[in-house]
C-alpha atoms as a PDB file:
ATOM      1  CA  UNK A   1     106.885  87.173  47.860  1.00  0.00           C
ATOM      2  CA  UNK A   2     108.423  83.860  48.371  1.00  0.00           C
ATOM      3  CA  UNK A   3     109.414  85.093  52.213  1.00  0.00           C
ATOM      4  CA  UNK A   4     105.767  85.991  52.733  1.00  0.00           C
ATOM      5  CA  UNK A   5     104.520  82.167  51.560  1.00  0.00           C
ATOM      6  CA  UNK A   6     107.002  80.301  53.564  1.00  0.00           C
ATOM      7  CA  UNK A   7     106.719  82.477  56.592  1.00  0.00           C
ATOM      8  CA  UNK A   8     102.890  82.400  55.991  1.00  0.00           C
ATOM      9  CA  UNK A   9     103.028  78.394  55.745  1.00  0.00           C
ATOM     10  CA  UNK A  10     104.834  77.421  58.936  1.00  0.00           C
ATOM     11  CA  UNK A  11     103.155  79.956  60.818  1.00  0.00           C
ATOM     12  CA  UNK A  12      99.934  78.407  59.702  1.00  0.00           C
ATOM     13  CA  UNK A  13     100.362  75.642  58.294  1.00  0.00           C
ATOM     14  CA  UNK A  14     103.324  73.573  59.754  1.00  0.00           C
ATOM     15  CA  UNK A  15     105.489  72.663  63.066  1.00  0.00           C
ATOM     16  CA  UNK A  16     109.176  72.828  61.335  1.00  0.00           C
ATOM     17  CA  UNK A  17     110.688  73.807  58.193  1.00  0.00           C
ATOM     18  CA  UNK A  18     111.554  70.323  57.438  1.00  0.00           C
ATOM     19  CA  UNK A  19     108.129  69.402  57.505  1.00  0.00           C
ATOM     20  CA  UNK A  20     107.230  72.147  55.358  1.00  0.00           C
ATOM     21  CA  UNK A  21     109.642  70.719  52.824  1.00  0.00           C
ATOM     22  CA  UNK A  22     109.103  67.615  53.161  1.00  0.00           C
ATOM     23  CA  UNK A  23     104.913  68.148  52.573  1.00  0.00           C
ATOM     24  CA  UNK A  24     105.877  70.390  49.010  1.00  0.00           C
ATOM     25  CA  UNK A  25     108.989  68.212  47.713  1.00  0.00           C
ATOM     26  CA  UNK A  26     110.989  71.175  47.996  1.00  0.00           C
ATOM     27  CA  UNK A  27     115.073  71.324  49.066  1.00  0.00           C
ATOM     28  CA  UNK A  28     115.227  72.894  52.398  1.00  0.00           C
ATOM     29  CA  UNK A  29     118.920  73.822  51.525  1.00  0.00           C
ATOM     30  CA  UNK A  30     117.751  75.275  48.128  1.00  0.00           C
ATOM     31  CA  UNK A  31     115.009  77.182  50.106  1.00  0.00           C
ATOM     32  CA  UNK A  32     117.236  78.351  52.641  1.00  0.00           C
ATOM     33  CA  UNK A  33     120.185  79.185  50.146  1.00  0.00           C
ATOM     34  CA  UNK A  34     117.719  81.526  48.433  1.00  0.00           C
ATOM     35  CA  UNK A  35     116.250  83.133  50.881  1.00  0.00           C
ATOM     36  CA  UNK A  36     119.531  84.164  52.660  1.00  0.00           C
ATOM     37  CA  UNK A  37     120.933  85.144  49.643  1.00  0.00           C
ATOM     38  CA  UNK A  38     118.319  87.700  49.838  1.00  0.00           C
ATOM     39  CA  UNK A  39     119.130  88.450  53.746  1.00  0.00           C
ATOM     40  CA  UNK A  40     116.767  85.839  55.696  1.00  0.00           C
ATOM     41  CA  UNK A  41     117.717  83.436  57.390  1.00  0.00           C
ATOM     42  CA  UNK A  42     115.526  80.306  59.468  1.00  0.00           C
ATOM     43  CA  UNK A  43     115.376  80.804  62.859  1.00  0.00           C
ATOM     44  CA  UNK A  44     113.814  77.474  64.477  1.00  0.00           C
ATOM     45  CA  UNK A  45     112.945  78.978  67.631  1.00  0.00           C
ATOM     46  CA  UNK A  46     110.213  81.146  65.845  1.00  0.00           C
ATOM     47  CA  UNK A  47     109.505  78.876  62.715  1.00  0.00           C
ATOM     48  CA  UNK A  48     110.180  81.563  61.028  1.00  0.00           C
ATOM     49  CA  UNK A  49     113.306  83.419  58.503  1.00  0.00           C
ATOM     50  CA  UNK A  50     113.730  86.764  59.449  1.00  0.00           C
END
């Protein structure tokens, strides 16, 4: 669920995951600590973790 939101925010939403971050107060390491603990990781070229 939380892969679908983010990847459904900076497709829509924003240019970079540090403005995504930045916009919801959230830790961009936290986020992406989480989310490759689950097997995603933030590829910058896309926008996107896959």
């Amino acid at each position: 669920m939380l892969l679908s939101y983010v990847n459904t925010q900076l497709r829509d939403n924003y240019a970079s995951l540090d403005e995504f971050c930045s916009s919801l107060d959230v830790s961009r390491a936290d986020l992406e600590a989480k989310l490759s603990a689950a097997g995603f990781d933030y590829m910058p070229e896309i926008n996107q973790f896959r």
